[in-house]
Each structure stands twice: as structure tokens, then as C-alpha cells.
C-alpha atoms as a PDB file:
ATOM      1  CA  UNK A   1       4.883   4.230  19.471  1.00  0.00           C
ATOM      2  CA  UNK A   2       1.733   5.880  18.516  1.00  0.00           C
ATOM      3  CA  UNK A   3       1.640   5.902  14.614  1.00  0.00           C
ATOM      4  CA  UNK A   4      -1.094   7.146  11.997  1.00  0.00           C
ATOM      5  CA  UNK A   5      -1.340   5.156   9.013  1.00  0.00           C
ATOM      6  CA  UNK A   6      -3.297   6.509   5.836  1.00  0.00           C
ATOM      7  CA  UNK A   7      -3.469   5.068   2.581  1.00  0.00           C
ATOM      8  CA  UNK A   8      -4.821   7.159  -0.749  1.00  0.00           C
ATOM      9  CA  UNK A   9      -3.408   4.853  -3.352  1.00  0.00           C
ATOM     10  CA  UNK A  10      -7.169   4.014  -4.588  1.00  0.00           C
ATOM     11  CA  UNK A  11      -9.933   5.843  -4.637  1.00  0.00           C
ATOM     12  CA  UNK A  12     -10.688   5.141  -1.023  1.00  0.00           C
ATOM     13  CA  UNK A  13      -8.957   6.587   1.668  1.00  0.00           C
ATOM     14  CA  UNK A  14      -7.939   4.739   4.338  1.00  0.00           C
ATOM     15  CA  UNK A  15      -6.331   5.333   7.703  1.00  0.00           C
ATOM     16  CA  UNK A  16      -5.342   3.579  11.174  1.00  0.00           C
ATOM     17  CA  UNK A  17      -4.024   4.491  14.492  1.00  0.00           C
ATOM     18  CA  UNK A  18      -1.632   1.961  16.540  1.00  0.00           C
ATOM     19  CA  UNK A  19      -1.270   2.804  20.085  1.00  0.00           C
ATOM     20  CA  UNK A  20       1.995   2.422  22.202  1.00  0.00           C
ATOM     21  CA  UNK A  21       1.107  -1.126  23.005  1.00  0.00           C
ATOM     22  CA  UNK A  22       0.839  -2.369  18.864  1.00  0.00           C
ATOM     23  CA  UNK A  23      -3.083  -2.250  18.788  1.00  0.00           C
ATOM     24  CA  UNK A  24      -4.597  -1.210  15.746  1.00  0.00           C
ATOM     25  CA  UNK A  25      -7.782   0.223  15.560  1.00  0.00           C
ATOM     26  CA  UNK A  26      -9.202   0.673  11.992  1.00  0.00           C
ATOM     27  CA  UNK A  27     -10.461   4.352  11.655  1.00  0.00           C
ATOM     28  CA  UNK A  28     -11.717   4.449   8.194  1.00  0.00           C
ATOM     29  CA  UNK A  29     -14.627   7.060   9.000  1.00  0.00           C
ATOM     30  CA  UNK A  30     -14.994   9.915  10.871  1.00  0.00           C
ATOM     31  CA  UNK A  31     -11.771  11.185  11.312  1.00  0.00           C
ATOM     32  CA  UNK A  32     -10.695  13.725   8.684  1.00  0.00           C
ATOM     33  CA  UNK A  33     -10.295  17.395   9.972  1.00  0.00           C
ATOM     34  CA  UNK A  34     -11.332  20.009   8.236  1.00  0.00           C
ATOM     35  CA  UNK A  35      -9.315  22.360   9.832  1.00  0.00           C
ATOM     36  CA  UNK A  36      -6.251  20.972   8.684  1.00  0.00           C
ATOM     37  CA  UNK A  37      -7.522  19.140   5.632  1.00  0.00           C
ATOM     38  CA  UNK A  38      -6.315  15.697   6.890  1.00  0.00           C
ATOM     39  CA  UNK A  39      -6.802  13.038   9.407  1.00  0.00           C
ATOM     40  CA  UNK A  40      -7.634  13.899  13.140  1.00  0.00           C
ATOM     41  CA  UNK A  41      -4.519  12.846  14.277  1.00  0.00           C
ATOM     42  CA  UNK A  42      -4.026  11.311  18.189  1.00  0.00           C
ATOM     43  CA  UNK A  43      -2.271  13.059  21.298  1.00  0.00           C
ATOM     44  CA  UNK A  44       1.310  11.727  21.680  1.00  0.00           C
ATOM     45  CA  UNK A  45       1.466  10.852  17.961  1.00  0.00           C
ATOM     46  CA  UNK A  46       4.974   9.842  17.237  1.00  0.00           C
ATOM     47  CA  UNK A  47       4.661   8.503  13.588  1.00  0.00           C
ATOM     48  CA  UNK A  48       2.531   8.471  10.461  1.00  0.00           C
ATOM     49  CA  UNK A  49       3.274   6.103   8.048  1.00  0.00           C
ATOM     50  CA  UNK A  50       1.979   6.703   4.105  1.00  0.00           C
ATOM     51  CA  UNK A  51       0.829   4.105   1.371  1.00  0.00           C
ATOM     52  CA  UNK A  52       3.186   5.122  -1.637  1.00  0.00           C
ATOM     53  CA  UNK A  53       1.645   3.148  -3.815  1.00  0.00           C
ATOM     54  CA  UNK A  54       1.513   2.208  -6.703  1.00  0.00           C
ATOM     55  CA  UNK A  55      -1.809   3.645  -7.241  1.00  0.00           C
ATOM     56  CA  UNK A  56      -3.426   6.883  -7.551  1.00  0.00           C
ATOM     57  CA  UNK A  57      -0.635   9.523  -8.271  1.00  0.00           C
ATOM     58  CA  UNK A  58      -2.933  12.343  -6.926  1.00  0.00           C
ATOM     59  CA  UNK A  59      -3.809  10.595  -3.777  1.00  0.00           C
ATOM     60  CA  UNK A  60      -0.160   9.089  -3.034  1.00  0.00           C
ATOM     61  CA  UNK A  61       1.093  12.513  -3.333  1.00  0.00           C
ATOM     62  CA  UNK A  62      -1.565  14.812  -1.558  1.00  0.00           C
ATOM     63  CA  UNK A  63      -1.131  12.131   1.687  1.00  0.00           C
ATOM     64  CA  UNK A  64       2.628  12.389   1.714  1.00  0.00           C
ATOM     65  CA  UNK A  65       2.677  16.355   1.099  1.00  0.00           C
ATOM     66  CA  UNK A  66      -0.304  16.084   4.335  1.00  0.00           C
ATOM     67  CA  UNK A  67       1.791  14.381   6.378  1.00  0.00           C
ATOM     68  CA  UNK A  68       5.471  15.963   6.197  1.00  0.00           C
ATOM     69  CA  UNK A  69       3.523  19.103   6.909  1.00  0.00           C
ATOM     70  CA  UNK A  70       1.754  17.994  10.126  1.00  0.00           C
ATOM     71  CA  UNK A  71       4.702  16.049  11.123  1.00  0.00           C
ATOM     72  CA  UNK A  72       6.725  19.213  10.457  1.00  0.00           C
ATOM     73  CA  UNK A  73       4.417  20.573  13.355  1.00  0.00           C
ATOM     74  CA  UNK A  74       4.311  17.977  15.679  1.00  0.00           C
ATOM     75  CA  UNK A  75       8.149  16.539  15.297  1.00  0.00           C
ATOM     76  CA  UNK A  76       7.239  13.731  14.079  1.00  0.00           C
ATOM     77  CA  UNK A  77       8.261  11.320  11.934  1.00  0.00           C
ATOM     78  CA  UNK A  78       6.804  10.283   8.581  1.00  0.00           C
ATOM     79  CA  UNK A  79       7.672   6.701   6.885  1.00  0.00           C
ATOM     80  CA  UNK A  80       6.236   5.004   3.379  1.00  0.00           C
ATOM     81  CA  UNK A  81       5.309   1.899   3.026  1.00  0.00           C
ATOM     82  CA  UNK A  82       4.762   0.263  -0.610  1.00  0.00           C
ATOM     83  CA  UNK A  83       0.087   0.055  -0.607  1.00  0.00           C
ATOM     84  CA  UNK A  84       0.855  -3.484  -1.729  1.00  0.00           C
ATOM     85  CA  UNK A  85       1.860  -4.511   1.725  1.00  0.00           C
ATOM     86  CA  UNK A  86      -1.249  -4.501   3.396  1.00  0.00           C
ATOM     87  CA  UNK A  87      -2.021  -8.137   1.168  1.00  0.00           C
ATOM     88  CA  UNK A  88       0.837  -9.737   2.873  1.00  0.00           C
ATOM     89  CA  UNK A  89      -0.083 -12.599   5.262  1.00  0.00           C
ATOM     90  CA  UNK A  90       2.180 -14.714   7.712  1.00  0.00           C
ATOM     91  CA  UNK A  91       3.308 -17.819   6.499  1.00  0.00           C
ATOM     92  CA  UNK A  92       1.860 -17.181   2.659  1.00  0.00           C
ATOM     93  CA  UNK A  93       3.696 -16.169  -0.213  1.00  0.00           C
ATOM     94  CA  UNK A  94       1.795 -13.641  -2.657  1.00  0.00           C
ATOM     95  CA  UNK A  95       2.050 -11.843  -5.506  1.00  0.00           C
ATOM     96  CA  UNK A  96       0.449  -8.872  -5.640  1.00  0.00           C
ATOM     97  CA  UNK A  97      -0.446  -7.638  -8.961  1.00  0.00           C
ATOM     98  CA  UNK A  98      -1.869  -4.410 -10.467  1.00  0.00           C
ATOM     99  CA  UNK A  99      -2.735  -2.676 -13.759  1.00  0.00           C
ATOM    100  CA  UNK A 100       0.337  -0.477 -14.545  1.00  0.00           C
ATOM    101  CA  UNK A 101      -1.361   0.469 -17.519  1.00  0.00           C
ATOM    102  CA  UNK A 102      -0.110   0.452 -21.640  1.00  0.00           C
ATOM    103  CA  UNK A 103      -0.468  -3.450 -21.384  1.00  0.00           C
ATOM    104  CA  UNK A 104       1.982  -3.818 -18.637  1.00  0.00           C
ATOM    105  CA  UNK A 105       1.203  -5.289 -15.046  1.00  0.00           C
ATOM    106  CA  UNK A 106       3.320  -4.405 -11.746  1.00  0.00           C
ATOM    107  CA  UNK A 107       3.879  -7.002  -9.704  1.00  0.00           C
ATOM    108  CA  UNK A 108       5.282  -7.169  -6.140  1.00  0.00           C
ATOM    109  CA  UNK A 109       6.087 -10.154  -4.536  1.00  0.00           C
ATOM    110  CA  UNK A 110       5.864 -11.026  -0.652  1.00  0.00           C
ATOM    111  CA  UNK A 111       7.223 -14.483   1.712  1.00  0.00           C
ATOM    112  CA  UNK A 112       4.567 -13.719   4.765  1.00  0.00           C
ATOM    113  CA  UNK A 113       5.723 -10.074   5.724  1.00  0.00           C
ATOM    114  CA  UNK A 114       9.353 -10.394   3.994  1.00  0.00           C
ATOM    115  CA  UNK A 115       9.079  -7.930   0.304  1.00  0.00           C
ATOM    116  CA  UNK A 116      10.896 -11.082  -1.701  1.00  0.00           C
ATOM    117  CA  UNK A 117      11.025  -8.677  -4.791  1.00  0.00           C
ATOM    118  CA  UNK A 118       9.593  -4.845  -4.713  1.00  0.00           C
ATOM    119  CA  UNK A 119       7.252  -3.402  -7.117  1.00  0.00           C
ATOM    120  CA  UNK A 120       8.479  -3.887 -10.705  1.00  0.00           C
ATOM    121  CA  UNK A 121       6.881  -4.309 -13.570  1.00  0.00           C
ATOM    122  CA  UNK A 122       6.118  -6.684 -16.797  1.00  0.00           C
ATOM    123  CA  UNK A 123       4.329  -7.038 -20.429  1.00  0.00           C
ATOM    124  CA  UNK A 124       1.120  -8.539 -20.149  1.00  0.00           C
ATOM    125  CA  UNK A 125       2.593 -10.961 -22.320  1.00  0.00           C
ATOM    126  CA  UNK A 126       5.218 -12.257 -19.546  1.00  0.00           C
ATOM    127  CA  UNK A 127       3.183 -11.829 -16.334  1.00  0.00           C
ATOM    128  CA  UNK A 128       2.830 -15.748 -15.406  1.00  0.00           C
ATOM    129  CA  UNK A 129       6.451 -16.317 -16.288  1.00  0.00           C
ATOM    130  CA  UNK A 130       7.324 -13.961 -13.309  1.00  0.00           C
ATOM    131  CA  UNK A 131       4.779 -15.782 -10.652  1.00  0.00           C
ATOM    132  CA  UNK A 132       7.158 -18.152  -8.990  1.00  0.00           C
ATOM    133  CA  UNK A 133       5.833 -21.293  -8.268  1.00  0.00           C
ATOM    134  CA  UNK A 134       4.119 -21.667  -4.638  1.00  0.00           C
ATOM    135  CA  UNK A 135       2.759 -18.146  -4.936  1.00  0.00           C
ATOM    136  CA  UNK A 136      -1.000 -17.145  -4.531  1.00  0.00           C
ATOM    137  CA  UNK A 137      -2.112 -14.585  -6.603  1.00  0.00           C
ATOM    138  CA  UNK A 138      -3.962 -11.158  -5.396  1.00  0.00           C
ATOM    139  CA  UNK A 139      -5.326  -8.123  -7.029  1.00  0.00           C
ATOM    140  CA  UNK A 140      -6.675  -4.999  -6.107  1.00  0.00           C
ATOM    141  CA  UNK A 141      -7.479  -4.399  -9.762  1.00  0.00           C
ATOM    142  CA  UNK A 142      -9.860  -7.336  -9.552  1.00  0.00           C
ATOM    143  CA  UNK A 143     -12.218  -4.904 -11.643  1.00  0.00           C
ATOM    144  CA  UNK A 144     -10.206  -4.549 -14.614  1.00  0.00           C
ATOM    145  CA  UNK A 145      -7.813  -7.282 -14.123  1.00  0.00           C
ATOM    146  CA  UNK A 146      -9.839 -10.473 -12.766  1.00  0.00           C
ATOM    147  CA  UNK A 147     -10.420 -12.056 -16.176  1.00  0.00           C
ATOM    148  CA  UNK A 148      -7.509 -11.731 -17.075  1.00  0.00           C
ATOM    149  CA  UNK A 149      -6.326 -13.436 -14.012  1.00  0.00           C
ATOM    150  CA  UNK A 150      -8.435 -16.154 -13.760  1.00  0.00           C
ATOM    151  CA  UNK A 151      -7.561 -17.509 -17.036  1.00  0.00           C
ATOM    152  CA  UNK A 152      -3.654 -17.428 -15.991  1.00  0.00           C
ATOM    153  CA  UNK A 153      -3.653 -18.023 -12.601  1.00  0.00           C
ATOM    154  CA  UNK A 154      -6.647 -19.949 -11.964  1.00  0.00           C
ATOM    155  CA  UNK A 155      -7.210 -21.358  -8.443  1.00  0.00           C
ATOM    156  CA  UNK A 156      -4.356 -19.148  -7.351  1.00  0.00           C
ATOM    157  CA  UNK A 157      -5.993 -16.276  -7.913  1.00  0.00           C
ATOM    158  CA  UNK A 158      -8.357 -14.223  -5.715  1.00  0.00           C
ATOM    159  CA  UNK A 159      -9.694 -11.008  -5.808  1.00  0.00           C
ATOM    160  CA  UNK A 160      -7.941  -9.006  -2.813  1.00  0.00           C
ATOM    161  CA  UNK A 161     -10.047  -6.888   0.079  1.00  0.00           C
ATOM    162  CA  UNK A 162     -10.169  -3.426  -0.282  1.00  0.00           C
ATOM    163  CA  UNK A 163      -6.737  -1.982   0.843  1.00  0.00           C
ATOM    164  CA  UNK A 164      -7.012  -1.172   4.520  1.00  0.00           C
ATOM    165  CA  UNK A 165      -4.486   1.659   6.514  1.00  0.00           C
ATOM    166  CA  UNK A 166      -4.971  -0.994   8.950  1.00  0.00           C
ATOM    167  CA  UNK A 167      -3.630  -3.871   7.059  1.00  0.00           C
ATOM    168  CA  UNK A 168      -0.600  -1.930   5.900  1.00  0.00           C
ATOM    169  CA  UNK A 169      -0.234  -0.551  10.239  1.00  0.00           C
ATOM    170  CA  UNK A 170      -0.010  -4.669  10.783  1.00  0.00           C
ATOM    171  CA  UNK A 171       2.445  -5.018   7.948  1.00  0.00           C
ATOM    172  CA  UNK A 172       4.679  -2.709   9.505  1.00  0.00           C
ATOM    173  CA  UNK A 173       4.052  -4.094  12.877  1.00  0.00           C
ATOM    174  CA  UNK A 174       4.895  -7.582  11.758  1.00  0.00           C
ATOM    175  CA  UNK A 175       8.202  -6.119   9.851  1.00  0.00           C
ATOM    176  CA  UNK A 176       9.443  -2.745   9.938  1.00  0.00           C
ATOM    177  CA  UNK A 177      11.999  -3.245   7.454  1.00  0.00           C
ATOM    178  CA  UNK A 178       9.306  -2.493   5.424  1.00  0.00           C
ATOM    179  CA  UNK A 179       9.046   1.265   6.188  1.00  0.00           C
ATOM    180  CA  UNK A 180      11.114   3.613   4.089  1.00  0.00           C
ATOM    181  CA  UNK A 181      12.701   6.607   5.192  1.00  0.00           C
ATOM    182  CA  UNK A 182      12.255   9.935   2.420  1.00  0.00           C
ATOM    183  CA  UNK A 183       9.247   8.368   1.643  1.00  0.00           C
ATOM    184  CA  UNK A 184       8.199   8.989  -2.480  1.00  0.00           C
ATOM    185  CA  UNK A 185       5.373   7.793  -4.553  1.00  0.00           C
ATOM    186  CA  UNK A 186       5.965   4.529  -6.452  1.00  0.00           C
ATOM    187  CA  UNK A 187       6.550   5.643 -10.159  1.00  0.00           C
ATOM    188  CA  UNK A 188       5.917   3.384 -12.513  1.00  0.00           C
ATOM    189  CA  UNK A 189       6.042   5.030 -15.726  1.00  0.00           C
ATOM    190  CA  UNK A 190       8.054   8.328 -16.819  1.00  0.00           C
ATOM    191  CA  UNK A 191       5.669  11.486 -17.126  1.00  0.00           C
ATOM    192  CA  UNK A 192       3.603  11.617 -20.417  1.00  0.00           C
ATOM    193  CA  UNK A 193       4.178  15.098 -22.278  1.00  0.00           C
ATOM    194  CA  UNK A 194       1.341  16.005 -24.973  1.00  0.00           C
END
């Protein structure tokens, strides 16, 4: 099944194209269209599957309202898949952790390509107490969150790569339980009124 991946939960966007045979080529450059604001998307495309975060509100949500509209279009499907799939790895256990903001962390926690527990979140106070034992430790928040880190996690802790469309197209190759249908933007925290 040809598939477009894109990803817009950082500040980066990111996208992917699997062909009908499972190969992923990573297409982070070159490919947006002006004409329709949004990716050059492949002949025969029969998918496109959306990071929904958690991450950048904006980007999450300009993505997803992209793709429903092209897939309206095209017939095509659209899927989400939670951004903090792409740091899954066969035969690893990881916790994936991010800055949720107002001292709490969000934490999702994957057993090689299996989501063990989806995105929730914690105090900063409580975040090792919610690592299981035999997990690594990843962030993509290594900027504001890698001290903090360190100190708790020590050798278990890494900085993660910058998240890839590509990553998350092999996530959802290796398990497509991991797709959601309706896809919606993580939420982590009720809207702030002034």
C-alpha cells in the first residue's frame, strides 16, 4: 500500500513515502507543493499516516487538517500515529519522555514496536517512579530536558535522533496496531483561558 507519512510535532517537518512493497524512502526535502500547501504526494497513494503528537499543537493540527483534505480528494485514507513511535526499536524497551510543560513530563512507554502504556503524563517529582525497570530512556526534549535526565536516569538515558516520518512509516510497518483511525492531536493539557 502506498502510504505518505508526515510528522509536524516539532519544529521540523518530516515526511516519508512507503511503496507497495514496504520500502521506505525518507523524503525530508524537496517535496512540499505549493500548490496545495502540503507534501507532493505519489501516484497510487492509498494512505497518509500523521504524527499526532504530543508536540507542537499548531503543527499536529495543520498536518491532520492537510491531510483529510487531500485524502478527501484522492479517497484515501488518513491514520495517526502517536510522534513518539518513531523511537521504538525491535527487541528494546523505551520510554519515551517529553516536556509536557507546568513541571510535568509525558511519558510513553514501548516493548520493541508493542505501545506497553500510551502517552500519559507525571509530576516532575514522580517521573523515575514510572520508568519500569529494564527500560532505556529517550528524549526528544534532550534540549530542555537532558539534565534533568541524566541525573535520574543516568546510563539509561540518551538523547533521541531527530523524529523522522520515516521512523514513525517503519513503526507502522513493524505494527499497525499502532495506527489510529479518527486520528486527533495528543492533548495533554486542557486549553488555557486568559
Amino acid at each position: 500500500m502506498a502510504t505518505l507519512t508526515i510528522d509536524r510535532s516539532t519544529k521540523d517537518t518530516s515526511i516519508a513515502v512507503t511503496d507497495d512493497n514496504g520500502h521506505t524512502a525518507g523524503t525530508d526535502l524537496g517535496i512540499w507543493d505549493e500548490s496545495t500547501a502540503g507534501p507532493k504526494a505519489p501516484d497510487g497513494l492509498e494512505r497518509i499516516v500523521v504524527g499526532i503528537g504530543p508536540g507542537s499543537f499548531a503543527g499536529i493540527r495543520s498536518a491532520l487538517a492537510w491531510a483529510i483534505g487531500y485524502a478527501l480528494g484522492r479517497k484515501c485514507e488518513v491514520k495517526g500515529i502517536i510522534s513518539a513511535a518513531a523511537f521504538a526499536e525491535e527487541g528494546k524497551r523505551v520510554a519515551v519522555i517529553g516536556d509536557a510543560r507546568r513541571g510535568k513530563r509525558w511519558i510513553a512507554l514501548f516493548d520493541g514496536f508493542s505501545c506497553v502504556k500510551e502517552v500519559f503524563q507525571v509530576d516532575e517529582a514522580t517521573l523515575a517512579a514510572n520508568i519500569p525497570d529494564g527500560y532505556n530512556v529517550v528524549s526528544p526534549d534532550d534540549a530542555r530536558l537532558g539534565d534533568e535526565l541524566r541525573t535520574a536516569f543516568g546510563e539509561k538515558y540518551s538523547p533521541a535522533p531527530a523524529l523522522s516520518a520515516k521512523a514513525l512509516a517503519r513503526a507502522c510497518q513493524a505494527n499497525p496496531a499502532l495506527l489510529v483511525d479518527e486520528p486527533l492531536p495528543v492533548y495533554l493539557n486542557p486549553a488555557v483561558r486568559d
